[in-house]
N, C-alpha and C. Protein backbone atom coordinates (compact mmCIF):
# COMPACT_ATOMS: atom_id res chain seq x y z
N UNK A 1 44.65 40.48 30.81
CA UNK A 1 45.25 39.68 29.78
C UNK A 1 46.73 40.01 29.74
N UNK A 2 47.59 38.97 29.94
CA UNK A 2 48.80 38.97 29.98
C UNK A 2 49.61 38.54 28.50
N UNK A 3 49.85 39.13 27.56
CA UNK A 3 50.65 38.95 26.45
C UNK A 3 52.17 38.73 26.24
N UNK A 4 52.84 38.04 26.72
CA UNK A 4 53.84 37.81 26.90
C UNK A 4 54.76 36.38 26.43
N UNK A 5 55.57 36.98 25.29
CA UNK A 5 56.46 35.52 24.78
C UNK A 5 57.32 34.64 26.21
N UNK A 6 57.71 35.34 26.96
CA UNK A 6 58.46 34.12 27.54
C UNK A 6 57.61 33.56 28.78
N UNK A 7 57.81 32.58 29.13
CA UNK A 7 56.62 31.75 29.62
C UNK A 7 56.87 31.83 31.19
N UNK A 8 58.27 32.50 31.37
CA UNK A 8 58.77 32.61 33.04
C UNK A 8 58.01 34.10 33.24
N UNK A 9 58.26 34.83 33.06
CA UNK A 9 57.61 35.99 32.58
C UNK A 9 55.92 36.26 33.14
N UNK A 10 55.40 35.56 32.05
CA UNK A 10 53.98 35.60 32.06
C UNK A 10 53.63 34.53 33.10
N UNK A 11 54.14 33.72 33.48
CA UNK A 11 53.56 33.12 34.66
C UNK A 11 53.76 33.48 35.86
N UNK A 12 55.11 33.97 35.99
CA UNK A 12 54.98 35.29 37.20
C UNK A 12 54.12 36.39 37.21
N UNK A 13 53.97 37.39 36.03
CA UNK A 13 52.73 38.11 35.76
C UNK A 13 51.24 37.43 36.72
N UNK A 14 50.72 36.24 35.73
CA UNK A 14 49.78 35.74 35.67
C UNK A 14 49.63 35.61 37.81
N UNK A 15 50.74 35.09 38.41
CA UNK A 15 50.32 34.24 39.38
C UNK A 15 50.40 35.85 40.92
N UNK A 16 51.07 36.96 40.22
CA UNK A 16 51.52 38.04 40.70
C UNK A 16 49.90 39.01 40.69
N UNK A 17 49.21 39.13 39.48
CA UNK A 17 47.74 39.84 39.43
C UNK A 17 46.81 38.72 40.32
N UNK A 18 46.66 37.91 40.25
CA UNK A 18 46.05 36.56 40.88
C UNK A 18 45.84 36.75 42.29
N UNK A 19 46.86 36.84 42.84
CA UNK A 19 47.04 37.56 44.24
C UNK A 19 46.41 38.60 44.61
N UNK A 20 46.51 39.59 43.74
CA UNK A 20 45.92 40.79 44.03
C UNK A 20 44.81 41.28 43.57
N UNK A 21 43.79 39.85 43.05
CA UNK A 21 42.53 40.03 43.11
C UNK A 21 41.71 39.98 41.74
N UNK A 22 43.10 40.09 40.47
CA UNK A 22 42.65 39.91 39.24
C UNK A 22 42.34 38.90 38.30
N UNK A 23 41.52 39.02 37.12
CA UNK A 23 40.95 37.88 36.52
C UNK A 23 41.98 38.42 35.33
N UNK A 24 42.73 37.20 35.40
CA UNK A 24 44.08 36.63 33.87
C UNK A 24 43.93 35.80 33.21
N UNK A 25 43.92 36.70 31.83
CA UNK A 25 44.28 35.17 31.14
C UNK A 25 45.26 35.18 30.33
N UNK A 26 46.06 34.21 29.75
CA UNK A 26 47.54 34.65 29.50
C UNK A 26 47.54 33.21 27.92
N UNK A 27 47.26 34.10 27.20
CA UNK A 27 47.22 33.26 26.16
C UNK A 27 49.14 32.90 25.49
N UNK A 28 48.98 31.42 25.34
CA UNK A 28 50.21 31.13 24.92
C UNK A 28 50.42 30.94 22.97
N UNK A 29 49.20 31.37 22.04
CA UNK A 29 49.88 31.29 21.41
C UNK A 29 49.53 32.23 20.70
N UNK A 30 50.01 33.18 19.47
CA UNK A 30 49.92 34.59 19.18
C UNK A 30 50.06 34.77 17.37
N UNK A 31 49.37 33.19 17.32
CA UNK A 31 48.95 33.54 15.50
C UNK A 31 47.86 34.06 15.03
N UNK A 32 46.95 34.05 16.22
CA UNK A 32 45.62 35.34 15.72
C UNK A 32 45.52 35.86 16.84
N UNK A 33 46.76 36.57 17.26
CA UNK A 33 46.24 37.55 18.99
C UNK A 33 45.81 38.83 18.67
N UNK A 34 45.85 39.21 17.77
CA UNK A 34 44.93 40.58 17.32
C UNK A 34 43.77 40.17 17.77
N UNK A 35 43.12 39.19 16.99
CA UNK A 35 41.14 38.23 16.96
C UNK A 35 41.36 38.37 18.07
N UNK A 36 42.01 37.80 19.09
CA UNK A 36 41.59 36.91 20.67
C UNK A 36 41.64 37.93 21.10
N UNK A 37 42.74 39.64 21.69
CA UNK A 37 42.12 41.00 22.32
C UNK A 37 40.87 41.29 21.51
N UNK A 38 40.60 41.09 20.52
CA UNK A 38 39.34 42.08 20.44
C UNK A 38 37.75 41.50 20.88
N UNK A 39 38.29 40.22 20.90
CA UNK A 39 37.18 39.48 21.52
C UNK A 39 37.00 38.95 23.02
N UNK A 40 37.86 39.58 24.19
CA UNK A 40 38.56 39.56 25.11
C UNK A 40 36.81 40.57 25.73
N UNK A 41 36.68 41.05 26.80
CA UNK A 41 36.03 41.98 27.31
C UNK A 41 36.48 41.99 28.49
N UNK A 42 37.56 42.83 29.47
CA UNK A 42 38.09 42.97 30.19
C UNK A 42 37.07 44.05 31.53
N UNK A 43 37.32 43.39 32.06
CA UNK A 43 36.44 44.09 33.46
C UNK A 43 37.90 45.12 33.83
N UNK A 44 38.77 45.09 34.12
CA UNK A 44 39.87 46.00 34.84
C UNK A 44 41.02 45.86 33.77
N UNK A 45 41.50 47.01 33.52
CA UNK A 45 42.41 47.00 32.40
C UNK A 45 43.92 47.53 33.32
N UNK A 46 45.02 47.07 33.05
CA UNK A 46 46.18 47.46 33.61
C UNK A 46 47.21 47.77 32.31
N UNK A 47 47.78 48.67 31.77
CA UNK A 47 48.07 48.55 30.87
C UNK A 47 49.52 49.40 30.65
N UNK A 48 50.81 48.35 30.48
CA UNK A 48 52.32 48.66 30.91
C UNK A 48 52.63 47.96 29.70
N UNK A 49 53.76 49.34 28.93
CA UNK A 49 54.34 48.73 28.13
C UNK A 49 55.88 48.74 28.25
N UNK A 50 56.37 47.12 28.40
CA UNK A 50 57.89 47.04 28.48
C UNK A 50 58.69 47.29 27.01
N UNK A 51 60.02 48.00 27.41
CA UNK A 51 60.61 47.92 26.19
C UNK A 51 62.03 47.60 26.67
N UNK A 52 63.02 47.38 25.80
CA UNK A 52 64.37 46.69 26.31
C UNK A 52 65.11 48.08 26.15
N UNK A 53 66.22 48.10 26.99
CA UNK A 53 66.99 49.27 26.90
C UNK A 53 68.43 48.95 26.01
């Protein structure tokens, strides 16, 4: 699951795991994205957190 506001971003993400064998899903909108991870069940978890410098 790819969480990501900008849409260049997450579709590079999305099309970048894709390649390499993973199941994405990259939800675009984030007024109940708490609900949608917890109801998510992820087979392979990758888990990077960006921050701005």
């Amino acid at each position: 699951m790819i969480i990501e506001d900008s849409k260049v971003i997450r579709d590079e993400l999305d099309s970048l795991l894709i390649i390499y064998g993973y199941e994405v899903t990259a939800p675009e909108e984030f007024e109940n994205i708490l609900d949608y991870v917890k109801s998510e069940k992820p087979s392979n978890t990758v888990r990077h957190k960006l921050t701005s410098i």
